[in-house]
N, C-alpha and C. Protein backbone atom coordinates (compact mmCIF):
# COMPACT_ATOMS: atom_id res chain seq x y z
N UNK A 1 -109.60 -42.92 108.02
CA UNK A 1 -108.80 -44.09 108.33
C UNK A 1 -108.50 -44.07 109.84
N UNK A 2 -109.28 -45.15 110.30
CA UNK A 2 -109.02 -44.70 111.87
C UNK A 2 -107.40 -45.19 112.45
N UNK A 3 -107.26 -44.56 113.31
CA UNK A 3 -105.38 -45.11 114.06
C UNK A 3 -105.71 -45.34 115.62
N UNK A 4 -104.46 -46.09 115.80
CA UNK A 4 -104.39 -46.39 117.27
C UNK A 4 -103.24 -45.90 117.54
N UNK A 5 -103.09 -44.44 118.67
CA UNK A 5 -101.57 -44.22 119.06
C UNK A 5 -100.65 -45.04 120.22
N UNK A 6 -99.75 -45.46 120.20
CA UNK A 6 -98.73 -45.67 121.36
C UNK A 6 -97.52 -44.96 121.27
N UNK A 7 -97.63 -45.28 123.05
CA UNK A 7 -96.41 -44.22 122.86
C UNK A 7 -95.51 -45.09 124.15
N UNK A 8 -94.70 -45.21 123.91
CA UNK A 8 -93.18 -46.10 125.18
C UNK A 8 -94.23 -46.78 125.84
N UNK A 9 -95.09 -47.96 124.63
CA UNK A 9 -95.44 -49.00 124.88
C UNK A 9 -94.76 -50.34 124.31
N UNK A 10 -94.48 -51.58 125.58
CA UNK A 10 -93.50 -52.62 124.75
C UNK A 10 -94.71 -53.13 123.63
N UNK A 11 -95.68 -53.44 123.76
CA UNK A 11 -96.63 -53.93 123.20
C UNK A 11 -97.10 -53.53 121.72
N UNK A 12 -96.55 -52.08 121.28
CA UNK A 12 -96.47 -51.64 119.83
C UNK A 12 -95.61 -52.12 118.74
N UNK A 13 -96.91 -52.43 117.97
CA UNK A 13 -96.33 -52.81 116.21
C UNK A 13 -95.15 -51.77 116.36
N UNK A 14 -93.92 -52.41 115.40
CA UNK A 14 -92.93 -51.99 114.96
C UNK A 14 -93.46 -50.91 113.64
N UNK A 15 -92.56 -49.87 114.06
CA UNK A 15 -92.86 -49.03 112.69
C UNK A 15 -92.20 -49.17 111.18
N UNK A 16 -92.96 -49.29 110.71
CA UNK A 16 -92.50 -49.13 108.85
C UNK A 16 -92.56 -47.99 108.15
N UNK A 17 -92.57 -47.31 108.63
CA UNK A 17 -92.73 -45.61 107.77
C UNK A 17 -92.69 -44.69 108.75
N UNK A 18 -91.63 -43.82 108.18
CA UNK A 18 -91.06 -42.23 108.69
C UNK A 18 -92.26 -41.25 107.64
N UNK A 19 -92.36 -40.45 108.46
CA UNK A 19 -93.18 -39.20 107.65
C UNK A 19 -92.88 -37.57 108.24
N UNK A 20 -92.17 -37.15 107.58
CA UNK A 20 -92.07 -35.45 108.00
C UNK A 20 -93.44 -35.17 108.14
N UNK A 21 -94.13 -34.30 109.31
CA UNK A 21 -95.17 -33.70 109.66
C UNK A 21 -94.93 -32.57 109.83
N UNK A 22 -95.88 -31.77 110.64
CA UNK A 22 -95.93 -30.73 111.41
C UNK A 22 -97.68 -30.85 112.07
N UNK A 23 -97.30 -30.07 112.60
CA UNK A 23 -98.41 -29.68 114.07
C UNK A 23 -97.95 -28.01 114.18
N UNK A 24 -99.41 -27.29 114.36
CA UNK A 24 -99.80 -25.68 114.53
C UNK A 24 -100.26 -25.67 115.83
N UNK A 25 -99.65 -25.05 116.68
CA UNK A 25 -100.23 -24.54 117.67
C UNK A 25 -100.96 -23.09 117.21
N UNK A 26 -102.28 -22.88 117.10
CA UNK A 26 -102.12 -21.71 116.63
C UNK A 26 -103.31 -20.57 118.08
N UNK A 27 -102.39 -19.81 117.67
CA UNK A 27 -102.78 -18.81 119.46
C UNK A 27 -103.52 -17.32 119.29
N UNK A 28 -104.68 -17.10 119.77
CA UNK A 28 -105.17 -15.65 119.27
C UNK A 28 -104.27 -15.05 120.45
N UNK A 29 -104.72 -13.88 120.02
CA UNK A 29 -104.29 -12.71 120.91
C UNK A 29 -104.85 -12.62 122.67
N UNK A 30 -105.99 -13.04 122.11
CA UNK A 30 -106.46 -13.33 124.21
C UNK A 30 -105.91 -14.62 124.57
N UNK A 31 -104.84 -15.18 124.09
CA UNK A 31 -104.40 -16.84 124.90
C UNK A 31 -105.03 -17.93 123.79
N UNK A 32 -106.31 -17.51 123.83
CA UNK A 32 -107.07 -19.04 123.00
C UNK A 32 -106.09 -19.64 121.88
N UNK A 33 -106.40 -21.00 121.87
CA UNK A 33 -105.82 -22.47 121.13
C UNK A 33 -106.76 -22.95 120.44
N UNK A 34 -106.37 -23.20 118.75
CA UNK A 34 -107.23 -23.64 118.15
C UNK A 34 -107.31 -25.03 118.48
N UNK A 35 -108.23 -25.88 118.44
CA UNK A 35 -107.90 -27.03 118.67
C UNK A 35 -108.80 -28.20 117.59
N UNK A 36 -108.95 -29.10 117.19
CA UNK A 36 -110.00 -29.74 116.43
C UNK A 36 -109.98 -31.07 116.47
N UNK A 37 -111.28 -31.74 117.21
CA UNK A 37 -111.38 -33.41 117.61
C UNK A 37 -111.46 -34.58 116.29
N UNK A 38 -110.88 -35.29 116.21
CA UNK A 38 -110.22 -35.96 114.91
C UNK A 38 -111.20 -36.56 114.82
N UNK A 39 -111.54 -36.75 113.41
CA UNK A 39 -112.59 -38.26 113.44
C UNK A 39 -111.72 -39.48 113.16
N UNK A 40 -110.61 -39.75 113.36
CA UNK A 40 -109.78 -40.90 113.29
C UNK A 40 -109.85 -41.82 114.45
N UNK A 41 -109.41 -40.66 115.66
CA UNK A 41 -109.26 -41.43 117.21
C UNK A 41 -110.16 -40.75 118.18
N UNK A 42 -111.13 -39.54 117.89
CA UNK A 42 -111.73 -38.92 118.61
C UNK A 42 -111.36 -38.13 119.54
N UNK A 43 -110.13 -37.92 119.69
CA UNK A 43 -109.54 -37.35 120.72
C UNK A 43 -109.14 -35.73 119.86
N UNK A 44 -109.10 -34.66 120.89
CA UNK A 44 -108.59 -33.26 120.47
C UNK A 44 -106.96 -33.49 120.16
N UNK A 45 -106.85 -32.23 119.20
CA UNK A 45 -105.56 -32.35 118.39
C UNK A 45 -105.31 -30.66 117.96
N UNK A 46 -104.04 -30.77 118.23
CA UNK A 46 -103.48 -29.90 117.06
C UNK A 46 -103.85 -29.80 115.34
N UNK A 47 -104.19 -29.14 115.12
CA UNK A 47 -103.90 -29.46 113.63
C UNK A 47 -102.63 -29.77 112.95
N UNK A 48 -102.79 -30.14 112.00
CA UNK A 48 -101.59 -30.53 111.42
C UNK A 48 -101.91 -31.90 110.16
N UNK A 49 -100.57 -32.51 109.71
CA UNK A 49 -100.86 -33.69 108.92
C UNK A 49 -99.02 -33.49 108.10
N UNK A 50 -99.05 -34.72 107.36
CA UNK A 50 -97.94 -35.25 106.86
C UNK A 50 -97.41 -33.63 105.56
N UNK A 51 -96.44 -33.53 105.62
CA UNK A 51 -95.52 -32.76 104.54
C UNK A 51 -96.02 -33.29 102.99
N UNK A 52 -96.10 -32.56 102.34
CA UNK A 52 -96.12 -32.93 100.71
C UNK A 52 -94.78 -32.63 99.81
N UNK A 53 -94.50 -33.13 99.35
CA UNK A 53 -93.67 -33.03 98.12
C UNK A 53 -93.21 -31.82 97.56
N UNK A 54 -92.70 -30.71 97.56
CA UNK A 54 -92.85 -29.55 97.21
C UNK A 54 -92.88 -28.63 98.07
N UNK A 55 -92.88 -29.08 99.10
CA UNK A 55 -93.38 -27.94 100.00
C UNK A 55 -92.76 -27.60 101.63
N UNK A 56 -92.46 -26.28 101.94
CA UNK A 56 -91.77 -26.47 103.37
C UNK A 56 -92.51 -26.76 104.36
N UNK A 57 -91.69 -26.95 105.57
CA UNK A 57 -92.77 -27.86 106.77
C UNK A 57 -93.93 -26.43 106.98
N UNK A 58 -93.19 -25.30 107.39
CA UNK A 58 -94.01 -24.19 107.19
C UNK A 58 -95.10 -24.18 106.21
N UNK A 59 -95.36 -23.86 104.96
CA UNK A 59 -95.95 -24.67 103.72
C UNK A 59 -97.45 -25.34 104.26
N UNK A 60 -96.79 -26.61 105.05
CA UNK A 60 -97.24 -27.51 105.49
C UNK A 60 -98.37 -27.20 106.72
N UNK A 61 -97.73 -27.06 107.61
CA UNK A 61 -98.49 -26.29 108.66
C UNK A 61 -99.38 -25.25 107.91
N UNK A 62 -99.33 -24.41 107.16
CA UNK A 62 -100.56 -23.45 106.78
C UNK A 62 -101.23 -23.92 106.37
N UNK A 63 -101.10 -25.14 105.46
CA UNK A 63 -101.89 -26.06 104.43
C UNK A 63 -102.87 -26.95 105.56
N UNK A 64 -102.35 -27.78 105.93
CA UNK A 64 -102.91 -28.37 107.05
C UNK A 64 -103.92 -27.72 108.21
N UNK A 65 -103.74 -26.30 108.61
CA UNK A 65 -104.57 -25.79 109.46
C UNK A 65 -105.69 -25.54 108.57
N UNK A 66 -105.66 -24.63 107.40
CA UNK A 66 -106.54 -24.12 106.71
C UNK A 66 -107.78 -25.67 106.64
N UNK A 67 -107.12 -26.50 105.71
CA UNK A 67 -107.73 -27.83 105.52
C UNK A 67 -108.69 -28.60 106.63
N UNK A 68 -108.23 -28.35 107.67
CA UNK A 68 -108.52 -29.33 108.83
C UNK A 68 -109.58 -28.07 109.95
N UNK A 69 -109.39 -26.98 109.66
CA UNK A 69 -109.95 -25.58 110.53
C UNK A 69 -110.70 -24.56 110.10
N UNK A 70 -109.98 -24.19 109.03
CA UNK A 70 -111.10 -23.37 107.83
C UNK A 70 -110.25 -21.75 108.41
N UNK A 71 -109.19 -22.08 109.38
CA UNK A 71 -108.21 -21.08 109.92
C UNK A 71 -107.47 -20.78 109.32
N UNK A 72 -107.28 -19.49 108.51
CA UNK A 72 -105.85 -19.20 107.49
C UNK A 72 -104.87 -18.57 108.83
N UNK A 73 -103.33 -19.10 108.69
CA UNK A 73 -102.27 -18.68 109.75
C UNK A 73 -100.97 -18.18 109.14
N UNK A 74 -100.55 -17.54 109.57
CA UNK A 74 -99.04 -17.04 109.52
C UNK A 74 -97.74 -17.96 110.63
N UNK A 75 -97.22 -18.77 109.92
CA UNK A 75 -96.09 -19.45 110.74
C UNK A 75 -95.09 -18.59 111.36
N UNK A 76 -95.10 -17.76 112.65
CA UNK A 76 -94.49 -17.15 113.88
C UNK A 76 -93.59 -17.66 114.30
N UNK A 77 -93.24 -19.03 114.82
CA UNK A 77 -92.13 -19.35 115.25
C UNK A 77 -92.66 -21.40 115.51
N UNK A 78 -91.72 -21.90 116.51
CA UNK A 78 -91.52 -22.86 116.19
C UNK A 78 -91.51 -23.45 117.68
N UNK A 79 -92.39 -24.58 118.11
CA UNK A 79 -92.61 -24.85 119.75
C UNK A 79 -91.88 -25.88 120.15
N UNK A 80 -91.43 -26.84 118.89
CA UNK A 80 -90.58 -27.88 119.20
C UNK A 80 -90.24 -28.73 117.82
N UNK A 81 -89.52 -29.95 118.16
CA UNK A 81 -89.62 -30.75 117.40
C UNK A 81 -89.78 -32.37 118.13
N UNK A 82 -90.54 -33.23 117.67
CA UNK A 82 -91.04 -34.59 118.47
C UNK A 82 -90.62 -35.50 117.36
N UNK A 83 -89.75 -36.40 117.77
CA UNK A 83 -89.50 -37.56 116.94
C UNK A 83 -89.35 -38.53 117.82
N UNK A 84 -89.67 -39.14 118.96
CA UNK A 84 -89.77 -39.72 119.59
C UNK A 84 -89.87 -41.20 119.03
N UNK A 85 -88.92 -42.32 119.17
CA UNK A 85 -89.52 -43.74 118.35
C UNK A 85 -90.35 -44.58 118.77
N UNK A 86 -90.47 -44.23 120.08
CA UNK A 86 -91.15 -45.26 120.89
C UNK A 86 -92.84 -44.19 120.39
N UNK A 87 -93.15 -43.64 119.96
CA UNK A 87 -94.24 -42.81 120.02
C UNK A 87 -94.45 -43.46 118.10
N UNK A 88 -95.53 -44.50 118.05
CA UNK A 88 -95.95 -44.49 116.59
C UNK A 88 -97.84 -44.51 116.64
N UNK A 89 -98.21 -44.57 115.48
CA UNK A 89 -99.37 -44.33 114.81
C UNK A 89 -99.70 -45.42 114.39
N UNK A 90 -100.79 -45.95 114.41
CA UNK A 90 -100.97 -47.80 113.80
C UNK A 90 -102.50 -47.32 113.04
N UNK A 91 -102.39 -47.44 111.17
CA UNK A 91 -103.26 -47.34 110.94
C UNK A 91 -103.96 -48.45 110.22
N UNK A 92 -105.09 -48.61 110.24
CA UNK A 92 -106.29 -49.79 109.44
C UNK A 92 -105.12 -50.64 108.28
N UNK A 93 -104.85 -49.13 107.32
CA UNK A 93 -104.21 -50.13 106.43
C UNK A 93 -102.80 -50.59 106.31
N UNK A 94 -102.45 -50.52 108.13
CA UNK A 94 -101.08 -51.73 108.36
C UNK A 94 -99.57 -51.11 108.31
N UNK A 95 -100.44 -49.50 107.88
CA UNK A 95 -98.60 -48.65 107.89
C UNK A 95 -98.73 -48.38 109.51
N UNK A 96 -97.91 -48.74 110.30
CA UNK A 96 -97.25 -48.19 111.27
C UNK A 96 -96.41 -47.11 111.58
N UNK A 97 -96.68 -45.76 111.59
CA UNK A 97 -96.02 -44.26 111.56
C UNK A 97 -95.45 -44.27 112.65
N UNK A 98 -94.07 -43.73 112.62
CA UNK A 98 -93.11 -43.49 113.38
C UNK A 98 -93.06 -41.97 113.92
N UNK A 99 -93.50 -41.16 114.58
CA UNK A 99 -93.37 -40.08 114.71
C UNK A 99 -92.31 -39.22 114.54
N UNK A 100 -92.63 -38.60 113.68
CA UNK A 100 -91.29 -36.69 112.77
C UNK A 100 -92.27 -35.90 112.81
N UNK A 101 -92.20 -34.77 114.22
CA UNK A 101 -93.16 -33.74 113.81
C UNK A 101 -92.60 -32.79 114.40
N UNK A 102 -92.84 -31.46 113.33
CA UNK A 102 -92.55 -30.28 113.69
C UNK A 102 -93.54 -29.25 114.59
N UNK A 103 -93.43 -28.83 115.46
CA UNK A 103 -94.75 -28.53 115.81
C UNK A 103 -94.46 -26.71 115.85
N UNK A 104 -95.40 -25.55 115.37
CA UNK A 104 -95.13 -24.90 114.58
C UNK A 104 -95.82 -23.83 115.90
N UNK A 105 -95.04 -22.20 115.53
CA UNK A 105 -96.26 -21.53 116.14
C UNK A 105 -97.26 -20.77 114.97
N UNK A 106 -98.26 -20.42 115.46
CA UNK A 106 -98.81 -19.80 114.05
C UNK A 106 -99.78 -18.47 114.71
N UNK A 107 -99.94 -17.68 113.84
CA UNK A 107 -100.84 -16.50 113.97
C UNK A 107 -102.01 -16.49 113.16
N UNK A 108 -103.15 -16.71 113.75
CA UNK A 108 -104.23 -16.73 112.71
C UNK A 108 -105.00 -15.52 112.25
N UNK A 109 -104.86 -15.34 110.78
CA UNK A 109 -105.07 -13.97 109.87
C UNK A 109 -106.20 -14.13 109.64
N UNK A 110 -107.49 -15.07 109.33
CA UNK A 110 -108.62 -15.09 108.87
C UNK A 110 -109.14 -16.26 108.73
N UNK A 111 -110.74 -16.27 108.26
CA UNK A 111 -110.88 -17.81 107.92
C UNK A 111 -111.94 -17.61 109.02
N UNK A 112 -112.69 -18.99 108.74
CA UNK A 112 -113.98 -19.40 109.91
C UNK A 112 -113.69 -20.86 110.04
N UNK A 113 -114.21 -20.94 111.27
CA UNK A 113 -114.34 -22.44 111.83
C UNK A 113 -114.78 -23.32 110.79
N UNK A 114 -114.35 -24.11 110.51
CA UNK A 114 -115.31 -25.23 110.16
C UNK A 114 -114.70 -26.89 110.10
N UNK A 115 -115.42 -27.66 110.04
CA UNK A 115 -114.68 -28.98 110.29
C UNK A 115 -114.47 -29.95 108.84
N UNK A 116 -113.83 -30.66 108.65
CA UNK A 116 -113.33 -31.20 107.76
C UNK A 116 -113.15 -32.72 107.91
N UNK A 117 -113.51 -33.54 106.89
CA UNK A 117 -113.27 -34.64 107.16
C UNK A 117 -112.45 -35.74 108.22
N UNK A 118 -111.63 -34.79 108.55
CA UNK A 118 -110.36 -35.38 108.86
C UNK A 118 -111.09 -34.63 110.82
N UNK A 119 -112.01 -34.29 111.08
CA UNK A 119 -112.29 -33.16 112.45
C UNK A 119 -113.61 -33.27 112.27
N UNK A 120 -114.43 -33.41 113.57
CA UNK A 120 -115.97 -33.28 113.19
C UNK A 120 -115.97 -32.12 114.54
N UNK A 121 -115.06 -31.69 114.98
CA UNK A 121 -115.42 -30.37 115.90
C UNK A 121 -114.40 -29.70 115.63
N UNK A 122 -114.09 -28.28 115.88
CA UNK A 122 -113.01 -27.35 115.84
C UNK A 122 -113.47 -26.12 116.75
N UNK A 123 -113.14 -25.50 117.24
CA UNK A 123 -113.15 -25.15 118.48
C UNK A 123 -111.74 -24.10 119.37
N UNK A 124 -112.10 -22.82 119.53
CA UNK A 124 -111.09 -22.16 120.66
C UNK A 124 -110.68 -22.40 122.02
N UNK A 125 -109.89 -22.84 122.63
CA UNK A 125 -110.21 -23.15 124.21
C UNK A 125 -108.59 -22.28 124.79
N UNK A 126 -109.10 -21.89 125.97
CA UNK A 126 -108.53 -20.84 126.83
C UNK A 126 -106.91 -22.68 126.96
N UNK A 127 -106.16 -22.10 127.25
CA UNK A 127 -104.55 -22.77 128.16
C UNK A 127 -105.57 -23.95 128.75
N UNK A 128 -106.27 -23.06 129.99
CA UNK A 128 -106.61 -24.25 131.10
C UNK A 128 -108.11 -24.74 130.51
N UNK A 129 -108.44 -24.28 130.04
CA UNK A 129 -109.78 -25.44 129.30
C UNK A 129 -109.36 -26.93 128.54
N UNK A 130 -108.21 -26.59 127.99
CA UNK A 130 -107.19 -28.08 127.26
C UNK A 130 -107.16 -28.97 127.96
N UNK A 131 -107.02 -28.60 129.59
CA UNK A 131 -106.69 -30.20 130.18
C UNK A 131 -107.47 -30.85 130.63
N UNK A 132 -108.45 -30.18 130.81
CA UNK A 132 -109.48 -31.20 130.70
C UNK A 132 -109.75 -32.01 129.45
N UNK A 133 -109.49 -32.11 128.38
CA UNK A 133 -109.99 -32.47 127.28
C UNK A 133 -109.30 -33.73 126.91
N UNK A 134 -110.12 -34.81 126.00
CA UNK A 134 -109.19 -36.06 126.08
C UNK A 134 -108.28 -35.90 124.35
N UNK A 135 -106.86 -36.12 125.12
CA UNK A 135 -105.97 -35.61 123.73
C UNK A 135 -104.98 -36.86 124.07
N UNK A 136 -104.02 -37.46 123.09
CA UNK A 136 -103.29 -38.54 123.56
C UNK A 136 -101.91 -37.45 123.69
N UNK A 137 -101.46 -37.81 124.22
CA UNK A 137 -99.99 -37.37 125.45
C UNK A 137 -99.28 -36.74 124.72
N UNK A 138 -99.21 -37.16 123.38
CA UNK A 138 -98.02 -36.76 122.30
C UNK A 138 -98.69 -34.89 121.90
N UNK A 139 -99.62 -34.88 121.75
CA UNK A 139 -100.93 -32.98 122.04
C UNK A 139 -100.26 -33.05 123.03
N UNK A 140 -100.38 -33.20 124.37
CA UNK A 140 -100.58 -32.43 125.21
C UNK A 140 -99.44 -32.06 125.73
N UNK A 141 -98.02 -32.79 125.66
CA UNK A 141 -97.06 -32.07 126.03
C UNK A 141 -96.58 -30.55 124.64
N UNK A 142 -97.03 -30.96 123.35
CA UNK A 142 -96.74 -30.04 122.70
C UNK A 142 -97.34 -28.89 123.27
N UNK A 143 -98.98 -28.81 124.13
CA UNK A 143 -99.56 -27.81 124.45
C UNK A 143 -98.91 -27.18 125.50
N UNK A 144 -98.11 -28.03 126.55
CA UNK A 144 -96.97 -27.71 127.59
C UNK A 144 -96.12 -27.21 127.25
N UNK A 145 -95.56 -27.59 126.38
CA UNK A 145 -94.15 -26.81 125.50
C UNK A 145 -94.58 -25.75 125.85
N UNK A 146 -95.36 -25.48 124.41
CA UNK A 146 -95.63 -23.81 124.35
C UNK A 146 -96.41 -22.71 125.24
N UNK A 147 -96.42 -23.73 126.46
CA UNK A 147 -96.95 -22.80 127.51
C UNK A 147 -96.21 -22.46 128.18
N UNK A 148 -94.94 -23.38 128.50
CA UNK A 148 -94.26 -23.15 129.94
C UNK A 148 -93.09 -23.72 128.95
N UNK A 149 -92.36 -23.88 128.36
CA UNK A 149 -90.81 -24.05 128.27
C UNK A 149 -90.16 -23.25 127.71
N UNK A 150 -90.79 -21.77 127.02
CA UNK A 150 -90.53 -20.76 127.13
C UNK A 150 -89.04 -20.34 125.80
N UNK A 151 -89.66 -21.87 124.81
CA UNK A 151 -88.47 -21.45 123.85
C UNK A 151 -88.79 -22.97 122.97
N UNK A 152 -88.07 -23.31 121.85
CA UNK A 152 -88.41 -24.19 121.67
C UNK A 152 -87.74 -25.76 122.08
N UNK A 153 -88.62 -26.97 122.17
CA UNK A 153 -87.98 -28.28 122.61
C UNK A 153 -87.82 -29.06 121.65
N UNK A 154 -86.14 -29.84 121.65
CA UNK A 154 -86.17 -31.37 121.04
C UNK A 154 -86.68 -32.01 121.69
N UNK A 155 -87.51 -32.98 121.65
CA UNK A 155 -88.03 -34.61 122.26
C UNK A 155 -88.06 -35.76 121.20
């Protein structure tokens, strides 16, 4: 289902739906960032995806990396939280997502690359290999967070 993001644009559909998320930053031991290019908007991403029913945001985040990475993780700590309103999601079928995301730290225990419907690449990249890469704003300050704010952020 492809989406269009905005973010503290006047020009964005009004949102109709809140969704608890999360987002994994997840970090090896030499620095590297998992990262995986969406087939929704094409752009690199965190992993991650919406909360289920049953389940903690933590929960969530493991579920979501595994699914989307083929990366099994241990939830470590916690890089922020983004609820930003002016920041929504506009998808095909007309829900407008309001951004609630937890964005998580994680330790990855096992598992192999692989891509998933939802990712047609997945991929390690060093801190400074990220910025080069095209990610929409709402990634890339989470990737700032957890580089340089040295604890976790509300936004």
């Amino acid at each position: 289902m492809p989406r269009r993001d905005y973010e503290d644009d006047p020009n964005a559909p009004q949102a109709n739906s809140l969704v608890p998320a999360a987002s994994v930053v997840v970090a090896r031991e030499d620095g590297r960032v998992l990262l995986q290019r969406r087939t929704d908007n094409g752009q690199w991403a965190l992993p991650g995806g919406k909360m289920d029913f049953g389940e903690s945001i933590a929960d969530c985040g493991v579920r979501e990396t595994l699914e989307e990475t083929g990366i099994e993780v241990e939830i470590v700590g916690i890089v922020g939280t983004y609820t930003n309103p002016g920041h929504v999601f506009a998808y095909d079928d007309g829900e407008v997502r309001q951004e609630f995301s937890i964005c998580l730290l994680g330790r990855p225990l096992g598992g192999e690359l692989r891509v998933s419907d939802e990712s047609f690449e997945v991929a390690w990249f060093t801190p400074e290999e990220t910025e080069a890469l095209p990610m929409v704003p709402s990634i890339r300050k989470r990737i700032t967070d957890w580089r340089f704010a040295g604890g976790p952020v509300v936004r």
